[in-house]
C-alpha atoms as a PDB file:
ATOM      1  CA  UNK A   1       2.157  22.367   0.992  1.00  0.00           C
ATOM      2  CA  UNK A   2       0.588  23.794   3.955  1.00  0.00           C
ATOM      3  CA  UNK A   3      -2.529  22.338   5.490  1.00  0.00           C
ATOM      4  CA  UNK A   4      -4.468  24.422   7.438  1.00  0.00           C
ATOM      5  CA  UNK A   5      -7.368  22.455  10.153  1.00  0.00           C
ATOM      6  CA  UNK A   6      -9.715  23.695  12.617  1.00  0.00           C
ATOM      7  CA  UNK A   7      -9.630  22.984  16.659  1.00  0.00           C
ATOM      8  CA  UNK A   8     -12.481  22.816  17.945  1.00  0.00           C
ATOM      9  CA  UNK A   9     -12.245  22.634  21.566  1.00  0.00           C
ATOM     10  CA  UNK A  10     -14.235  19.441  23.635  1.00  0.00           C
ATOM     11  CA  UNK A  11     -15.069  18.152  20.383  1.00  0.00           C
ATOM     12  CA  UNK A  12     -11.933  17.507  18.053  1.00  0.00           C
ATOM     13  CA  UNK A  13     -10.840  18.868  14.577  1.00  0.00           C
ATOM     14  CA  UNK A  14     -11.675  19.757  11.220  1.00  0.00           C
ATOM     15  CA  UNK A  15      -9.799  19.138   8.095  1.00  0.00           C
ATOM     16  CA  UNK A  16     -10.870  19.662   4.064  1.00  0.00           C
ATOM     17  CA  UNK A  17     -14.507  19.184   5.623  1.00  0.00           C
ATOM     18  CA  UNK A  18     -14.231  16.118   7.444  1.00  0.00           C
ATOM     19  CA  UNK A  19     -14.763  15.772  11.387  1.00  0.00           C
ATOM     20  CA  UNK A  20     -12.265  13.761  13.824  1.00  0.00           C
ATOM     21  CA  UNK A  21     -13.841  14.076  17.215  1.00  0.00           C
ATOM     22  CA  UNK A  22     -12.805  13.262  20.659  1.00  0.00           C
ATOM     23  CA  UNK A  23     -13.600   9.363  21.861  1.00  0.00           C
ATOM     24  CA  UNK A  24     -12.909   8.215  17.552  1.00  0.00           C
ATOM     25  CA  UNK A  25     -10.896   4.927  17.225  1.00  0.00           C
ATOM     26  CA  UNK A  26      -7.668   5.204  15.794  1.00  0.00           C
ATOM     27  CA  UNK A  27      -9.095   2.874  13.173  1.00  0.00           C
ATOM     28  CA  UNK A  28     -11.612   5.872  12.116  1.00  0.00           C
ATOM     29  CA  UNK A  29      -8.764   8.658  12.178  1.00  0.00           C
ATOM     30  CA  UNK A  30      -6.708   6.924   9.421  1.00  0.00           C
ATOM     31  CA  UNK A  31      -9.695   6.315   7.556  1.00  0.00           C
ATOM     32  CA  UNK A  32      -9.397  10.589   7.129  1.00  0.00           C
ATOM     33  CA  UNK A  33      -5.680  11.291   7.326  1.00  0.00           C
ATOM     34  CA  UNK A  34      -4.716   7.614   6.520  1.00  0.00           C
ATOM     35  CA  UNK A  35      -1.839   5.756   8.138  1.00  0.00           C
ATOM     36  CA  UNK A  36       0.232   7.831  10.593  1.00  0.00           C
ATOM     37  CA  UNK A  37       3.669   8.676   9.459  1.00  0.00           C
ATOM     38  CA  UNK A  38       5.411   8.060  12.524  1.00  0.00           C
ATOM     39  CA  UNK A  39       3.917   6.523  15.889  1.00  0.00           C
ATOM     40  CA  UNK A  40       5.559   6.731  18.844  1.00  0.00           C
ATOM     41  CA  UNK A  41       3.683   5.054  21.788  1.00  0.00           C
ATOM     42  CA  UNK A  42       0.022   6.104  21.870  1.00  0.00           C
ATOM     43  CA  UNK A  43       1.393   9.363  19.483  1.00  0.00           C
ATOM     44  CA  UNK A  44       0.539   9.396  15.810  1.00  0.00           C
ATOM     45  CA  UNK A  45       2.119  12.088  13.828  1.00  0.00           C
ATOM     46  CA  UNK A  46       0.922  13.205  10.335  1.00  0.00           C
ATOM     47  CA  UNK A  47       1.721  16.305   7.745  1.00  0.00           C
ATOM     48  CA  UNK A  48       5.879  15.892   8.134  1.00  0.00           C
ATOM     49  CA  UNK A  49       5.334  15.446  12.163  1.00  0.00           C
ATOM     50  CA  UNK A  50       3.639  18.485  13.016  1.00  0.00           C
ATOM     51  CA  UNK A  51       0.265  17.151  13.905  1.00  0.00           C
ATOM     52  CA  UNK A  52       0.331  14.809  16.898  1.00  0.00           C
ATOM     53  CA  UNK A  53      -2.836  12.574  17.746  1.00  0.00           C
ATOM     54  CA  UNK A  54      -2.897  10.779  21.125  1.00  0.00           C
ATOM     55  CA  UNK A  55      -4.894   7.869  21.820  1.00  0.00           C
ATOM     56  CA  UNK A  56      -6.121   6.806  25.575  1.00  0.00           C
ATOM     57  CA  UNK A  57      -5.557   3.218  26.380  1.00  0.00           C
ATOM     58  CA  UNK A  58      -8.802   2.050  24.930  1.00  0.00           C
ATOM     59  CA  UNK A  59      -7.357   3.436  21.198  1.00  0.00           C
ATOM     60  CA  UNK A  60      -9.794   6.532  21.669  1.00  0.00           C
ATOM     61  CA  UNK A  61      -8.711   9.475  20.352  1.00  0.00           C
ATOM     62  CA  UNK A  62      -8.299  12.144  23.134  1.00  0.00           C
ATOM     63  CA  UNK A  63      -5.504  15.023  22.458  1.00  0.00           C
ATOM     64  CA  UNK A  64      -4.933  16.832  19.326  1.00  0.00           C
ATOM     65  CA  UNK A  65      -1.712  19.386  18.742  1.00  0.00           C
ATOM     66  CA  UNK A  66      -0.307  21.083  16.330  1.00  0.00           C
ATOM     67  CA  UNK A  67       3.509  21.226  16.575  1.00  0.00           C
ATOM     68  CA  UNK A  68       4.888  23.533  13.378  1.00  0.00           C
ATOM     69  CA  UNK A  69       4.524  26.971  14.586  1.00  0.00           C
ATOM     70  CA  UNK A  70       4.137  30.139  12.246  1.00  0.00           C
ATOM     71  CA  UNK A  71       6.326  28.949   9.782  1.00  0.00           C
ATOM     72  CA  UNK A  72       5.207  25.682   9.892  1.00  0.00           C
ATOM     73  CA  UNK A  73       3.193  23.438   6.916  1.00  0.00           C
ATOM     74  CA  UNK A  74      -0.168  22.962   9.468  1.00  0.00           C
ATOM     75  CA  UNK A  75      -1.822  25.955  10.080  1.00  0.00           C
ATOM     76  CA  UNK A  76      -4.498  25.537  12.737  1.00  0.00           C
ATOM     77  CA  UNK A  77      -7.630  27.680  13.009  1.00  0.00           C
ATOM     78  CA  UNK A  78      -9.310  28.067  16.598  1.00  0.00           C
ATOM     79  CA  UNK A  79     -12.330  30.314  17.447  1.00  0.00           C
ATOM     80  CA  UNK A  80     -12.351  32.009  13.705  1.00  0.00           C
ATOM     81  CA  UNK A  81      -8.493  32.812  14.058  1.00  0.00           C
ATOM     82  CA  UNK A  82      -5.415  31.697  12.764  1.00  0.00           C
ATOM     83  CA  UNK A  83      -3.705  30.337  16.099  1.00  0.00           C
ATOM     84  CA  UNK A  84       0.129  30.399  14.923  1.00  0.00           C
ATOM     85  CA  UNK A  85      -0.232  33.965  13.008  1.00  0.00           C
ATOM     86  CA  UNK A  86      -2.439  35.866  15.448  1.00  0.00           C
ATOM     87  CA  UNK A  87      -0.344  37.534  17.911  1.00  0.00           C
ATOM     88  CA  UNK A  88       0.805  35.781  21.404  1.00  0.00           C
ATOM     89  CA  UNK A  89      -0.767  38.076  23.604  1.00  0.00           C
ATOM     90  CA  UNK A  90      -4.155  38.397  21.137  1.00  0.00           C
ATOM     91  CA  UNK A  91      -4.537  34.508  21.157  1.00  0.00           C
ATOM     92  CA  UNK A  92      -4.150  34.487  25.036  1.00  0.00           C
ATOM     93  CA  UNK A  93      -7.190  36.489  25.268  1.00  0.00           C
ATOM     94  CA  UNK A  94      -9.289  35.183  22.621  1.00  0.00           C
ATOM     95  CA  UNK A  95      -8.893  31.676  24.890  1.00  0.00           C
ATOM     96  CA  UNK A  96      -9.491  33.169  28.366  1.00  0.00           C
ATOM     97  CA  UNK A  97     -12.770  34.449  26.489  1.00  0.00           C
ATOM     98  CA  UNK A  98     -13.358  30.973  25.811  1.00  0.00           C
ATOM     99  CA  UNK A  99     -12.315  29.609  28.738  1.00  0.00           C
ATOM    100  CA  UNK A 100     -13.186  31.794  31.995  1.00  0.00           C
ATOM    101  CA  UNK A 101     -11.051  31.949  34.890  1.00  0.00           C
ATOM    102  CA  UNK A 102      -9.743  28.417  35.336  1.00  0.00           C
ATOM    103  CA  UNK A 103      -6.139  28.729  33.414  1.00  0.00           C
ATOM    104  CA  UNK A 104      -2.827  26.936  34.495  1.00  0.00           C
ATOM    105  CA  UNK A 105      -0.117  29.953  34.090  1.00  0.00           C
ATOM    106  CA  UNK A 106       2.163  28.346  36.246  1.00  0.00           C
ATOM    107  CA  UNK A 107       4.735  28.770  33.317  1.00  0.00           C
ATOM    108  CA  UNK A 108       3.303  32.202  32.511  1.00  0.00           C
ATOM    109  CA  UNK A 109       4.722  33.446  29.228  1.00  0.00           C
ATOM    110  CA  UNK A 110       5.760  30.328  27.627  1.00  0.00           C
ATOM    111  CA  UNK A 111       2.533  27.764  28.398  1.00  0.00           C
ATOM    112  CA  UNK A 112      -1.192  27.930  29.714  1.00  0.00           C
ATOM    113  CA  UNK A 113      -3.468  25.223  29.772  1.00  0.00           C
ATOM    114  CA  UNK A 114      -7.153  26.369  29.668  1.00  0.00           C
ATOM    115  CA  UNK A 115      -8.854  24.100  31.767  1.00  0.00           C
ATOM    116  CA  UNK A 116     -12.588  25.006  30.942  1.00  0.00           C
ATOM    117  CA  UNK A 117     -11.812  24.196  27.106  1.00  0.00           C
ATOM    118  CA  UNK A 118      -9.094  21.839  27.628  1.00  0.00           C
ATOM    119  CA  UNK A 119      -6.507  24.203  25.263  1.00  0.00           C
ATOM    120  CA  UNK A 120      -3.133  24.150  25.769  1.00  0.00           C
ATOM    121  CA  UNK A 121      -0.264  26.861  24.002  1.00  0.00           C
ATOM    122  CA  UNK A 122       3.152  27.181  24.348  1.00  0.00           C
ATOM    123  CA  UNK A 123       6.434  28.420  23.085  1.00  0.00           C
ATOM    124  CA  UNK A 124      10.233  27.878  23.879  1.00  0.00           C
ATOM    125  CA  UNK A 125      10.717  32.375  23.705  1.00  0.00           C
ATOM    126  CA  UNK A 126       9.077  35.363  25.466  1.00  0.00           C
ATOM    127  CA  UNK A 127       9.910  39.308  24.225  1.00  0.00           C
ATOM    128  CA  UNK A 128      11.235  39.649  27.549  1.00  0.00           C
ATOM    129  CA  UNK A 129      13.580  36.834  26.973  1.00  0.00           C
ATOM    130  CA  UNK A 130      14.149  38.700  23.421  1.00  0.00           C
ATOM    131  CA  UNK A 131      14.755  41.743  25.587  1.00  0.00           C
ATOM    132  CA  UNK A 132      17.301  40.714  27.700  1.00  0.00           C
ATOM    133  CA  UNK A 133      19.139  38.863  24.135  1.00  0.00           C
ATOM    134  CA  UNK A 134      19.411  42.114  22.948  1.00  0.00           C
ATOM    135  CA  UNK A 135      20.613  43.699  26.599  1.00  0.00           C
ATOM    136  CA  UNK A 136      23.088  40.896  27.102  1.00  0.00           C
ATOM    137  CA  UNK A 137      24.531  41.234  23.245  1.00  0.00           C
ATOM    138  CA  UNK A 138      24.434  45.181  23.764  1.00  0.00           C
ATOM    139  CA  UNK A 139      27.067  44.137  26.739  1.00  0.00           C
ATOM    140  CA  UNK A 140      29.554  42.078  24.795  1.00  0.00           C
ATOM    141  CA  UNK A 141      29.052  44.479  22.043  1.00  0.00           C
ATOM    142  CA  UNK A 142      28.079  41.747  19.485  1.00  0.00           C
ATOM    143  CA  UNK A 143      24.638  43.510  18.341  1.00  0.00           C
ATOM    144  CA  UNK A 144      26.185  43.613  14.687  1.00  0.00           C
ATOM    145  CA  UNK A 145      27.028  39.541  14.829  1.00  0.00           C
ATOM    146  CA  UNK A 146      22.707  38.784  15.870  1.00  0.00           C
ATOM    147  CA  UNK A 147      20.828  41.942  14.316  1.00  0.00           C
ATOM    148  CA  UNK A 148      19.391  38.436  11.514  1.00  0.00           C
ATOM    149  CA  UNK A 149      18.958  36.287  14.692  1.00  0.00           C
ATOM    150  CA  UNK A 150      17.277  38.728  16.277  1.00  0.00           C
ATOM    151  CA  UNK A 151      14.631  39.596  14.240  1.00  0.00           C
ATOM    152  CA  UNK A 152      13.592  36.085  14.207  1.00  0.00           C
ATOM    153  CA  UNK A 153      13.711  35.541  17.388  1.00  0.00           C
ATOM    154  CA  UNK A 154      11.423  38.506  17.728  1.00  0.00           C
ATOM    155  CA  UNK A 155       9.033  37.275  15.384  1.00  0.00           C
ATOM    156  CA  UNK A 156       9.092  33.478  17.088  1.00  0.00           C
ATOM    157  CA  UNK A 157       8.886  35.144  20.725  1.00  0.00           C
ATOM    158  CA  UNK A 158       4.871  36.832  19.169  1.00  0.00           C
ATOM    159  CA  UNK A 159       3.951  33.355  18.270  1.00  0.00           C
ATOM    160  CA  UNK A 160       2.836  30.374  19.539  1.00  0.00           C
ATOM    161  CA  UNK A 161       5.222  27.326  18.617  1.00  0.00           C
ATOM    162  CA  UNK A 162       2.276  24.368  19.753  1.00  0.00           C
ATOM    163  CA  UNK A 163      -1.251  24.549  20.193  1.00  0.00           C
ATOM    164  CA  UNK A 164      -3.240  21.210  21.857  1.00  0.00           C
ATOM    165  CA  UNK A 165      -7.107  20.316  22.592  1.00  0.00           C
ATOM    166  CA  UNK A 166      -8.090  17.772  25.045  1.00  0.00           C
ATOM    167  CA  UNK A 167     -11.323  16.243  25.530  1.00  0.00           C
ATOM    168  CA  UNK A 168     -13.129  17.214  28.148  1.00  0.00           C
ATOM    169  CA  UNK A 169     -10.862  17.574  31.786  1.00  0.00           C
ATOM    170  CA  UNK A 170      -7.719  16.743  29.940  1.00  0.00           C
ATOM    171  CA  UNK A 171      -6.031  20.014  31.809  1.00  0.00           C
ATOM    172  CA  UNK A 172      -7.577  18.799  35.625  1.00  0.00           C
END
């Protein structure tokens, strides 16, 4: 079943019409999702392990991510778009919109943190990485062994894998 929520940035989530904001007790966040299914640390995960809540030292809530990618069963929503299924390069914009000028891209390609809006995105695969898959397989002569892999590695390398919100300064 997939479950689709809404980020909203400095101020927490959505999901099925119910609020989980920033600075909410841990008590308060299973009294909407209900017990965690795995906690690891300050980490709770829910829906299979693909949403991750992390809780400061006082039991506040204050990261949310979403860890399933565009095939996964959570689907999140940020800004009016679907963040897995919009394209890489589309969402990256949509955020520096957002955001303004203060973005980490020290890993440009596969993560940014958004400072402003405390958003973070990455992925494990670039098209240029894709590219050079295809150059390198081209030089073996083993394009006929990947031409499957390939196309889903193509379709991961256009999508985000994880998508996070902080409260406010989590990024500084």
């Amino acid at each position: 079943m997939e479950e689709e929520l809404c980020l909203l940035p400095l101020v927490g989530m959505e999901w099925k019409g119910r609020s989980i904001r920033f600075g909410d007790s841990r008590e308060a966040v299973e009294s909407i999702l209900s017990a965690p299914e795995t906690v690891r640390g300050s980490r709770c995960y829910y829906f299979q392990n693909e949403l991750a809540l992390d809780f400061d030292s006082e039991g506040r809530l204050e990261f949310v991510e979403c860890l399933g990618g565009v095939d996964g069963g959570v689907q999140p929503w940020i800004y009016g778009v679907p963040a897995f299924r919009i394209d890489a390069e589309e969402l990256i914009d949509l955020l520096k919109q957002h955001n303004g000028d203060d973005v980490d891209d020290s890993e440009a390609g596969y993560s940014y943190a958004f400072r402003t809006s405390a958003v973070g995105i990455y992925r494990e695969i670039t098209p240029a990485d894709v590219e050079e898959m295809i150059r390198e397989m081209v030089r073996m002569d083993l394009t006929a062994m990947g031409e499957m892999n390939l196309e889903e590695e193509k379709r991961r390398a256009h999508h985000w894998l994880t998508i996070g919100i902080g409260r406010e300064n989590y990024y500084r």
